[in-house]
C-alpha atoms as a PDB file:
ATOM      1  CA  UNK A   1      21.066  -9.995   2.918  1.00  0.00           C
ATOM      2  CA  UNK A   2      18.195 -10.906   0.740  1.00  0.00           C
ATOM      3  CA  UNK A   3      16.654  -8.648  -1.982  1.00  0.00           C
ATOM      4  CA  UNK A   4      13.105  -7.970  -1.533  1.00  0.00           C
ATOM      5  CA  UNK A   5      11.212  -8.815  -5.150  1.00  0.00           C
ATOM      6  CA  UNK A   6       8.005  -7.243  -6.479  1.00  0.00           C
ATOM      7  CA  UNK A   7       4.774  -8.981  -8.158  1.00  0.00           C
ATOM      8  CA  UNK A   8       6.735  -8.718 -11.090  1.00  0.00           C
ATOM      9  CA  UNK A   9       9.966 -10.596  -9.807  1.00  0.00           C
ATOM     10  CA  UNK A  10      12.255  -7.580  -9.892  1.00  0.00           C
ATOM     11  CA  UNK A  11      13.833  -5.873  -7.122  1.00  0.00           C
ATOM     12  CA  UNK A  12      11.310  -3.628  -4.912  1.00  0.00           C
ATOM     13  CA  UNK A  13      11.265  -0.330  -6.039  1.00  0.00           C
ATOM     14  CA  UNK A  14      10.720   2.694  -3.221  1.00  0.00           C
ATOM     15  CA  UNK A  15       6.760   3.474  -3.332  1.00  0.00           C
ATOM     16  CA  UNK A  16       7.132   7.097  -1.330  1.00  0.00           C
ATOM     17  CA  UNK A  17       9.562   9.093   0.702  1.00  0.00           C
ATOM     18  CA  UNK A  18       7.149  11.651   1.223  1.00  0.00           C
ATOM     19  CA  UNK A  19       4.960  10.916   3.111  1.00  0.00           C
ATOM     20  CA  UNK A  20       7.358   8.360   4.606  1.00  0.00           C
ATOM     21  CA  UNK A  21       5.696   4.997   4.060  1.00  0.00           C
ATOM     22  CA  UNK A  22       6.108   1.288   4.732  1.00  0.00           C
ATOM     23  CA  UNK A  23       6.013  -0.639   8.364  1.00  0.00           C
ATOM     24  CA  UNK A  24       9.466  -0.132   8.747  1.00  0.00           C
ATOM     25  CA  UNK A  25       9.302   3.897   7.660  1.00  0.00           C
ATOM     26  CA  UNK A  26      12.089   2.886   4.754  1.00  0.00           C
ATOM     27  CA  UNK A  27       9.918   3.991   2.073  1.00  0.00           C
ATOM     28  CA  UNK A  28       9.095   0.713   0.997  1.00  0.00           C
ATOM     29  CA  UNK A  29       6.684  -1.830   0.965  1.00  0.00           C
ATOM     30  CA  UNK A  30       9.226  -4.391   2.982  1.00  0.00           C
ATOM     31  CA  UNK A  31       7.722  -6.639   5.218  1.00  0.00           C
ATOM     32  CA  UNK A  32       8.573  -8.869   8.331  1.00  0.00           C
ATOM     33  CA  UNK A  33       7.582 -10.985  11.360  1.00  0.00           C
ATOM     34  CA  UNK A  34       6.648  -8.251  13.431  1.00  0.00           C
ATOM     35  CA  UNK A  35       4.341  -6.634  10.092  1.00  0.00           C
ATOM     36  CA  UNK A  36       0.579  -8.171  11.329  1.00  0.00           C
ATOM     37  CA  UNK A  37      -1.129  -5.988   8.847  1.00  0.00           C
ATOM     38  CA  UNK A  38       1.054  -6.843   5.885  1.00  0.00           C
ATOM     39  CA  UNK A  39       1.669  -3.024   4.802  1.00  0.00           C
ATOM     40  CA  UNK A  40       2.996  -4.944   1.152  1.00  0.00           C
ATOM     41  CA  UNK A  41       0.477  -3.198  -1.290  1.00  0.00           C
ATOM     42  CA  UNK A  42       2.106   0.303  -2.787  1.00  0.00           C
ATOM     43  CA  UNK A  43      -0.986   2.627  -3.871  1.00  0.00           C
ATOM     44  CA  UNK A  44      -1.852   5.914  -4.965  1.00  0.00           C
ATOM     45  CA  UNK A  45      -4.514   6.569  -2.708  1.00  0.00           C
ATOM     46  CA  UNK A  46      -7.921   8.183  -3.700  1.00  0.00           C
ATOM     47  CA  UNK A  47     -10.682   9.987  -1.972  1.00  0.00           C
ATOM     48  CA  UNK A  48     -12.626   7.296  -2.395  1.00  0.00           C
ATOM     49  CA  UNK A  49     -10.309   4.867  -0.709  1.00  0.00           C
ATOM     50  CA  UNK A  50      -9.702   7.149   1.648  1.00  0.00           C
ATOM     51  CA  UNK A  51     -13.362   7.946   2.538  1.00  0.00           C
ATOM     52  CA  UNK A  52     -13.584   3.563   3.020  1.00  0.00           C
ATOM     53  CA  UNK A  53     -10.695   3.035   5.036  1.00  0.00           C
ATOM     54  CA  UNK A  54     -12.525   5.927   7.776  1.00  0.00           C
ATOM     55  CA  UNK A  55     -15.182   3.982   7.675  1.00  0.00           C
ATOM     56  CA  UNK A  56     -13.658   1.155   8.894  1.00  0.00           C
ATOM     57  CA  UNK A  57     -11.561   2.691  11.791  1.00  0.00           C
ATOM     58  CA  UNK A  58      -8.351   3.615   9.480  1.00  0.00           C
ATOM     59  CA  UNK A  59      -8.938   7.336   9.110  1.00  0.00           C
ATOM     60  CA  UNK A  60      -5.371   7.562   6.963  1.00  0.00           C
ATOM     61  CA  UNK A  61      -6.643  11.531   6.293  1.00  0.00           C
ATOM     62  CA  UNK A  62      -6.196  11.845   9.976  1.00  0.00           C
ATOM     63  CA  UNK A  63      -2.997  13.836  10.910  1.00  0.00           C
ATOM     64  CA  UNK A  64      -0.674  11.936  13.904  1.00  0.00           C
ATOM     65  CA  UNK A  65       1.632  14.615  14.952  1.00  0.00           C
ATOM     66  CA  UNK A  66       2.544  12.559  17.830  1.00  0.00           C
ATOM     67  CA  UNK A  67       3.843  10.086  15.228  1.00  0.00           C
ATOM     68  CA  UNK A  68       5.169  12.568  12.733  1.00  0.00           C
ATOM     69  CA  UNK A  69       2.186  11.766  10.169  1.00  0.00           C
ATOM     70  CA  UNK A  70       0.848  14.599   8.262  1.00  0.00           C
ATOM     71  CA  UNK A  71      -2.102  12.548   7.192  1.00  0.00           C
ATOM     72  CA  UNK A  72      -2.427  11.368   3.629  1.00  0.00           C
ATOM     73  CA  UNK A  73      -4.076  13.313   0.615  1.00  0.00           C
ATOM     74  CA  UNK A  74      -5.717  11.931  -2.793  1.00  0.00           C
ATOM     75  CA  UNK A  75      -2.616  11.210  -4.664  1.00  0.00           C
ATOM     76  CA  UNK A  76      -0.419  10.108  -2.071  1.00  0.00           C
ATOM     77  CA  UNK A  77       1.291   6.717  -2.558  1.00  0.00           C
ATOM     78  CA  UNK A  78       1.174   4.715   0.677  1.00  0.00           C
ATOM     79  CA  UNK A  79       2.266   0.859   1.373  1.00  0.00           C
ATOM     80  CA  UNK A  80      -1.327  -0.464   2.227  1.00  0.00           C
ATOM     81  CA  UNK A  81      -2.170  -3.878   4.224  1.00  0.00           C
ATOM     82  CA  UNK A  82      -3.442  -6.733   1.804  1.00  0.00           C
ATOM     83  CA  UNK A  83      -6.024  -7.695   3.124  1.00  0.00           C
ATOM     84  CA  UNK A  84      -7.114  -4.269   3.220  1.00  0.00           C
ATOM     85  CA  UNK A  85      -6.565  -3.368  -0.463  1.00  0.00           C
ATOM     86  CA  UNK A  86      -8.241  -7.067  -1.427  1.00  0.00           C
ATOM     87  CA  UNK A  87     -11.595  -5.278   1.014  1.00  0.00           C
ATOM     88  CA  UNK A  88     -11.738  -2.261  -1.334  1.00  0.00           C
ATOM     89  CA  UNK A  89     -11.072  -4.348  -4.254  1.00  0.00           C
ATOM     90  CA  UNK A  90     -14.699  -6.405  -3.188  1.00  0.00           C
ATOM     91  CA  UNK A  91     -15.849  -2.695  -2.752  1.00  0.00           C
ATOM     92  CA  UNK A  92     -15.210  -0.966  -5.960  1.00  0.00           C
ATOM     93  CA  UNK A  93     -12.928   0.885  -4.389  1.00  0.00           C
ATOM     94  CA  UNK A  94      -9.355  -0.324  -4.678  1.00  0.00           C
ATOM     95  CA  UNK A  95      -6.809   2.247  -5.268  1.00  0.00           C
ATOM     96  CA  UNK A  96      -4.310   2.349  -8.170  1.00  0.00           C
ATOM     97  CA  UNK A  97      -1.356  -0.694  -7.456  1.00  0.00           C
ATOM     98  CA  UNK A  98       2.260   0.665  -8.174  1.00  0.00           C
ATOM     99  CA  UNK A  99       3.416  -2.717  -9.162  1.00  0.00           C
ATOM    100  CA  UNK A 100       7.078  -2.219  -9.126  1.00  0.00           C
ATOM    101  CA  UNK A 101       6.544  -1.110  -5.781  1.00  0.00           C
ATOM    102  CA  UNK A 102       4.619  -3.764  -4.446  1.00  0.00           C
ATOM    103  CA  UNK A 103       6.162  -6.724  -2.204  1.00  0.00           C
ATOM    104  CA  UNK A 104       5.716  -9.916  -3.976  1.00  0.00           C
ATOM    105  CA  UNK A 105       4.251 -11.701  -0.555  1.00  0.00           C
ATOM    106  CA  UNK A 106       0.957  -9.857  -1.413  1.00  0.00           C
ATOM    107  CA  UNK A 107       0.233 -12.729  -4.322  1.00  0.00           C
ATOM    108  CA  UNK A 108      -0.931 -14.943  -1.059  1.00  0.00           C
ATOM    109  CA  UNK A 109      -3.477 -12.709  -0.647  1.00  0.00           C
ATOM    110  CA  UNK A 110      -4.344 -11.270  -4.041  1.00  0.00           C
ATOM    111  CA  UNK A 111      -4.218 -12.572  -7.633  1.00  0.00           C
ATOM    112  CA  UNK A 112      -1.600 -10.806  -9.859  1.00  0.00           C
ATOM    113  CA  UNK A 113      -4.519 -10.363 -12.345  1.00  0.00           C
ATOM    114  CA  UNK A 114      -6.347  -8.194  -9.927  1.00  0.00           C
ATOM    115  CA  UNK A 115      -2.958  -5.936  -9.388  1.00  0.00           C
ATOM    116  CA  UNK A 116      -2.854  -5.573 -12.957  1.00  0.00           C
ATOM    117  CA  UNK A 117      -5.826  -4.744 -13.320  1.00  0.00           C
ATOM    118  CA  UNK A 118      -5.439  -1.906 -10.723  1.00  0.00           C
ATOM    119  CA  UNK A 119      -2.006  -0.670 -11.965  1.00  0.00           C
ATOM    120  CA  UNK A 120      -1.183   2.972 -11.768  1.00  0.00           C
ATOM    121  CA  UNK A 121      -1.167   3.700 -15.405  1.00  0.00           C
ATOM    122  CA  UNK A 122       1.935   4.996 -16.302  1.00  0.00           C
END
């Protein structure tokens, strides 16, 4: 069994156990095969990332019952696709990177400058 590293080359820390995040539903930003999206990118969301992934079809407010998802609120922290994050990022709206809690994998996508950057402040 491998140990899953962050942007910072230490193990991956849990980004949130409530809500319940990460492809897998492990509470971490773990990723595999089967993860298209890339759900590597642990963030405290914001209204204003919230209000931009809507936009674009991802209404993450939106409760799922049927999937046991309350729907997330400003201040939530949430394992986000890369490619997503890097969008908002272009936007002005990227949401605040937990770094610890962020799979390493995401540095194909995005620069570690940018992360830093956008780290939660502590």
């Amino acid at each position: 069994m491998t140990i899953e590293r962050n942007v910072l080359g230490g193990p991956l820390q849990a980004c949130s156990y409530d809500p319940l995040t990460g492809f897998f539903r492990t509470g971490c930003c773990e990723t595999g095969p089967d993860d298209l999206g890339r759900h590597v990118v642990c963030a405290r969301v914001t209204a204003e990332f919230l209000a931009f992934s809507a936009e674009r079809g991802n209404n993450l407010s939106q409760p799922r019952p049927e999937l046991r998802f309350r729907g997330l609120k400003p201040g939530d922290r949430w394992c986000l696709c890369a490619l997503r994050w890097k969008e908002a990022l272009g936007a002005g709206v990227a949401p605040p990177v937990v770094l610890e809690a962020t799979h390493e994998s995401v540095l194909r996508v995005v620069s570690l400058l940018d992360l830093t950057r956008h780290a939660e402040s502590a």
